[in-house]
Protein backbone atom coordinates (compact mmCIF):
# COMPACT_ATOMS: atom_id res chain seq x y z
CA UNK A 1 -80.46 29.00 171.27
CA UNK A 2 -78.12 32.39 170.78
CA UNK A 3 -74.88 31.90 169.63
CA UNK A 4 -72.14 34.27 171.18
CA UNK A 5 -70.10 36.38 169.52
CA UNK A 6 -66.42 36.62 169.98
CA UNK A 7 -67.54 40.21 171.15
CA UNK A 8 -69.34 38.84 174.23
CA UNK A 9 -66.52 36.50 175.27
CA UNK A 10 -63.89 38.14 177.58
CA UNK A 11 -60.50 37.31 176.00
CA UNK A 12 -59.20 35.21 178.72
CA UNK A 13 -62.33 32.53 177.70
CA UNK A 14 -61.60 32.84 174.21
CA UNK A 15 -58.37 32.42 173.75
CA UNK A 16 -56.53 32.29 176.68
CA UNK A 17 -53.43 33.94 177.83
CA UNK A 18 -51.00 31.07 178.19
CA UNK A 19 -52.98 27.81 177.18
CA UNK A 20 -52.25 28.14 173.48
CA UNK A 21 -48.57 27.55 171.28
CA UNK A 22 -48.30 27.65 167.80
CA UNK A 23 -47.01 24.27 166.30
CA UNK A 24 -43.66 25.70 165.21
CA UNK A 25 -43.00 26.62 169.07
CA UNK A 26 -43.25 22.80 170.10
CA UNK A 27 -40.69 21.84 167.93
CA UNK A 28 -37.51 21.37 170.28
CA UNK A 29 -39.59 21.38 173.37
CA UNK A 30 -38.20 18.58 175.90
CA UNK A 31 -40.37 15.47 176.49
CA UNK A 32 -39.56 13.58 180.18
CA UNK A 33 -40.39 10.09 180.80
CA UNK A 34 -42.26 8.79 183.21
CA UNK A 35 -39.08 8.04 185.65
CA UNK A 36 -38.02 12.43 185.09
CA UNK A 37 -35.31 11.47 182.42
CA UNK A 38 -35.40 12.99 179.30
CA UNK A 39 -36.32 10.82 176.35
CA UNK A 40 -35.36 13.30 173.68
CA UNK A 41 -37.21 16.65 171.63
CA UNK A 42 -40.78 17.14 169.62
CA UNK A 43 -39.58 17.32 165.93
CA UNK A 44 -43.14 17.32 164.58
CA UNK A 45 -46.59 16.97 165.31
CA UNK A 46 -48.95 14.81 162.96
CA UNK A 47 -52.54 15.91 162.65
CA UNK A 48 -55.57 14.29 161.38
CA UNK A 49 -56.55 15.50 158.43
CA UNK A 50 -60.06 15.12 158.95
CA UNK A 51 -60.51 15.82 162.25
CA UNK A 52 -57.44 18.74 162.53
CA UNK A 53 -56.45 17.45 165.97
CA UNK A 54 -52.97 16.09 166.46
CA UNK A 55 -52.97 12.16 166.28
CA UNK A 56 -49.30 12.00 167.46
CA UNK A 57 -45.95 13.65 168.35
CA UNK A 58 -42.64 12.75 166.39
CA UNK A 59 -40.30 12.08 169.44
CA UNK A 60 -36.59 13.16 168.49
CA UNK A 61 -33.97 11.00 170.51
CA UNK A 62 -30.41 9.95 169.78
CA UNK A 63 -28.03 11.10 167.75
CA UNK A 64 -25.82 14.03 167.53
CA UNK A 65 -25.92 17.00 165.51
CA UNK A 66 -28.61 15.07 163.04
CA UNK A 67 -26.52 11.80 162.86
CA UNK A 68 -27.74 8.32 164.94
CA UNK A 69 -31.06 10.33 165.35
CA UNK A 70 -34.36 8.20 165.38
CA UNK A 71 -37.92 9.42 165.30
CA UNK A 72 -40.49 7.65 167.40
CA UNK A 73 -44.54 8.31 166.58
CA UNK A 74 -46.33 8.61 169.72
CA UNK A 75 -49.75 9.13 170.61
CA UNK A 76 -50.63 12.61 171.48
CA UNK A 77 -53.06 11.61 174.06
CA UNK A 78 -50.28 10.21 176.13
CA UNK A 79 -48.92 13.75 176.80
CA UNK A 80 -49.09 15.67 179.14
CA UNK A 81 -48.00 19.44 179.22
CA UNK A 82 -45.74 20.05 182.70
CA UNK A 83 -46.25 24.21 183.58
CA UNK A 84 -43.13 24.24 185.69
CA UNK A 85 -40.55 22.91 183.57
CA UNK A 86 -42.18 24.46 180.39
CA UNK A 87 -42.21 20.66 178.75
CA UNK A 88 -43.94 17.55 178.17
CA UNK A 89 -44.21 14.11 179.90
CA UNK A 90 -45.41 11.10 178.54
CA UNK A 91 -45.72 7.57 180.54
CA UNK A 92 -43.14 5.80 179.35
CA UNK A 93 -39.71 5.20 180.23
CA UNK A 94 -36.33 4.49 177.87
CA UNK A 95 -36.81 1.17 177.81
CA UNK A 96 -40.30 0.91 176.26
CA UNK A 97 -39.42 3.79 173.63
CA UNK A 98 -36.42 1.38 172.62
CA UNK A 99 -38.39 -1.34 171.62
CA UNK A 100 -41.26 1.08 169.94
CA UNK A 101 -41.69 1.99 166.42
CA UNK A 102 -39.44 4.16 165.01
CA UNK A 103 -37.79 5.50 161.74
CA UNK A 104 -34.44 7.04 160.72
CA UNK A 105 -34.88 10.09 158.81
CA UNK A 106 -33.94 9.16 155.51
CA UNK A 107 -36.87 6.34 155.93
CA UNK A 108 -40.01 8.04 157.00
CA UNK A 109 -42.94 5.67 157.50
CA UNK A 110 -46.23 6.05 155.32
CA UNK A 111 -48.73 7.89 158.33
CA UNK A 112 -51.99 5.26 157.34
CA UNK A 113 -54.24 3.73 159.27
CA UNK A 114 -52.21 0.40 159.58
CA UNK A 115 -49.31 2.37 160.62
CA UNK A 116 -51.26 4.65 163.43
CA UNK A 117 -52.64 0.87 164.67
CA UNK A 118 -49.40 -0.25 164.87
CA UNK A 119 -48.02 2.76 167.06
CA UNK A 120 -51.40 2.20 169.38
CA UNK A 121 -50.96 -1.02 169.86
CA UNK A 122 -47.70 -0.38 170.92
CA UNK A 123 -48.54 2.14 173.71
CA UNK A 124 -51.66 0.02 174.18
CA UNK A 125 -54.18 2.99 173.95
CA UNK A 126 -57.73 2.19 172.61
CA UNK A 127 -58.19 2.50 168.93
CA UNK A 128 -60.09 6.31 169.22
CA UNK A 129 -56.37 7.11 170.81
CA UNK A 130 -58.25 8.44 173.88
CA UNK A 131 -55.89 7.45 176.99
């Protein structure tokens, strides 16, 4: 079986022209619930270190100017990317995201597997995160 060469794949294929975004340029993007509100910002994306594909999305909401801010882990196969509004939407609404794990910022949570269980429970997504 021939393997191709990044020579023999137009650039469009390889690439793309507007499907990729480098992980700094999420941060700040806008996630919406499932209702169109706006639950709050991406502060940081959590990868898998064995795997290198993101596992979930730190959900800014709250707060003002960095004070009454929480951080909620979410699973990264919940969102969705929305074209139009240049943002993401997830299937959830406030009043699940109150009641979901979260952490303050002075009080990160260790990222293990129990933790990562806990947070799928949550959203109820099978354990290979797949939605």
């Amino acid at each position: 079986m021939a393997v191709a060469t990044n020579a023999e794949i137009p650039i469009e294929t390889a690439i793309g022209t507007t499907m990729l975004i480098c992980a700094e340029d999420v941060r700040g993007m806008a996630v919406h619930g499932r209702d169109g509100d706006k639950l709050g910002t991406i502060d940081k994306l959590v990868l898998d270190k064995r795997t290198g594909q993101v596992a979930y999305v730190i959900l800014s909401s709250g707060g003002f100017l960095g004070l009454g801010q929480s951080y909620h882990p979410i699973p990264w196969a919940t969102f969705r990317y929305e074209e139009k509004q240049d943002s993401y939407a997830v299937a959830i609404d406030k009043r699940l995201l109150e009641g979901a794990p979260s952490f303050r910022p002075d009080s990160a949570p260790v990222f293990d597997e129990s933790y990562g269980r806990r947070v799928t429970d949550y959203y109820r997504l099978p354990p290979d995160g797949a939605a």
